[in-house]
Protein backbone atom coordinates (compact mmCIF):
# COMPACT_ATOMS: atom_id res chain seq x y z
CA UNK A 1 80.15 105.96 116.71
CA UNK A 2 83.04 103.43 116.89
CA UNK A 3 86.36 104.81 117.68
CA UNK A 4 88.55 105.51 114.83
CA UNK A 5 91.52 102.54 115.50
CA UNK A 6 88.33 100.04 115.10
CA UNK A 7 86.88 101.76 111.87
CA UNK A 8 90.07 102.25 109.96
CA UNK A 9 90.36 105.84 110.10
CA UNK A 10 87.11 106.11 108.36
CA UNK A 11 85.43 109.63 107.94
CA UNK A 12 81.89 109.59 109.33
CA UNK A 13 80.64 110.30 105.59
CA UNK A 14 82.23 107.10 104.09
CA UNK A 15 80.52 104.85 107.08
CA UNK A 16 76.87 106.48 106.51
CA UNK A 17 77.13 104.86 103.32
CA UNK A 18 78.30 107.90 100.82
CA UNK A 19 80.01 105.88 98.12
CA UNK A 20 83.27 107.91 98.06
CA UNK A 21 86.37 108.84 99.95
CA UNK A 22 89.61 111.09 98.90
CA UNK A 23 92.75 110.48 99.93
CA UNK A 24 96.05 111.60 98.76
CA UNK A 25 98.49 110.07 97.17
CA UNK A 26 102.16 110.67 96.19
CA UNK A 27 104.03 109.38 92.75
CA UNK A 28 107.23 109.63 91.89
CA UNK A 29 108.00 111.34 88.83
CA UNK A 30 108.68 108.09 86.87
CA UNK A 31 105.66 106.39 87.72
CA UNK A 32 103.56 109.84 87.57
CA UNK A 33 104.29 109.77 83.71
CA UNK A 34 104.27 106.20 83.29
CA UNK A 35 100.18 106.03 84.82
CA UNK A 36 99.67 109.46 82.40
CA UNK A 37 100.76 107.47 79.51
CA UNK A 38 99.09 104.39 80.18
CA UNK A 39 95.50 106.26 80.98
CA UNK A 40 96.35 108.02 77.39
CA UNK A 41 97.03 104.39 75.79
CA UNK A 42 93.31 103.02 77.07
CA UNK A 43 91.94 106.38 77.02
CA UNK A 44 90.74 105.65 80.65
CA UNK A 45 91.11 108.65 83.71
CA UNK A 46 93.48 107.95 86.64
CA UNK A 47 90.65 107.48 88.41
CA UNK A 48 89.55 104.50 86.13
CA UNK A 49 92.86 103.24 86.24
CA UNK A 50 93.13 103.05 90.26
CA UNK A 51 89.87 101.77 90.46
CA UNK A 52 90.98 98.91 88.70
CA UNK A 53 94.30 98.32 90.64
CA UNK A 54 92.49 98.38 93.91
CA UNK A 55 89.92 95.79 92.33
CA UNK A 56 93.07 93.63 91.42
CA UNK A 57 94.67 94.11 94.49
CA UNK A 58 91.44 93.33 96.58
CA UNK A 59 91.11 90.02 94.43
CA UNK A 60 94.78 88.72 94.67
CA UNK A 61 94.52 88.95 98.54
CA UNK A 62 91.33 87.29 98.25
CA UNK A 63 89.18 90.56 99.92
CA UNK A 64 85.84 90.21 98.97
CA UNK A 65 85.22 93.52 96.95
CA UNK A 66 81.04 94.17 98.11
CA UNK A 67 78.81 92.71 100.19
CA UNK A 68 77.57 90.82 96.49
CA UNK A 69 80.92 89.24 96.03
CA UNK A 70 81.19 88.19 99.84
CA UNK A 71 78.33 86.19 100.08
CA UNK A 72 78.21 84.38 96.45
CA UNK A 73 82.07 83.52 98.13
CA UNK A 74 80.07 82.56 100.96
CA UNK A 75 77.61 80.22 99.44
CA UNK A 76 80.39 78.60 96.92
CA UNK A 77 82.57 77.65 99.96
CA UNK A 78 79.40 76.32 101.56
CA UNK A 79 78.66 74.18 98.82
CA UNK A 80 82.47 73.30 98.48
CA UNK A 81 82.12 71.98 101.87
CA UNK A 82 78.43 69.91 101.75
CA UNK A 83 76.76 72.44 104.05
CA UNK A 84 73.65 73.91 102.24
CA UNK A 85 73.52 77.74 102.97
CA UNK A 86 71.57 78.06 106.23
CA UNK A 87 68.56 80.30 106.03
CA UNK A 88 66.51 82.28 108.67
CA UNK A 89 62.98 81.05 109.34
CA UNK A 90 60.47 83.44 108.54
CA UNK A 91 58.16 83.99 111.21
């Protein structure tokens, strides 16, 4: 197993693949109420509502969000640049 400086402080569970991780994380008062109202406005969970931050955050820094999203990046800057996508030869 890789050491933990070169796997992000990862938990064994998250890198076998297990889709989710827990962290914690602290709000001020202001913005505690302010993320309760806003999950009562769209009627969405807090969990809905960080999932989508992280998403927006991920895209404005241009960090491909799944493996999906990394290569269709992959193949559009290939085509931006004339190169057709190389493939593997099946043997």
């Amino acid at each position: 197993m890789a050491p933990a400086c070169m796997t992000g402080g990862l938990k064994p569970a998250v890198m076998q693949g297990h889709p989710w991780m827990r962290k914690v994380i602290e709000f001020d008062d202001e913005t505690w109420q302010a993320l309760v109202q806003l999950g009562r406005d769209r009627m969405a969970t807090l969990q809905e509502l960080a999932d989508e931050s992280f998403a927006d955050l991920l895209k404005k820094h241009g960090v491909p969000k799944d493996l999906k999203d990394a290569l269709r990046r992959s193949a559009k800057a290939a085509k931006k640049n004339g190169k057709p996508a190389s493939r593997t030869r099946r043997r």
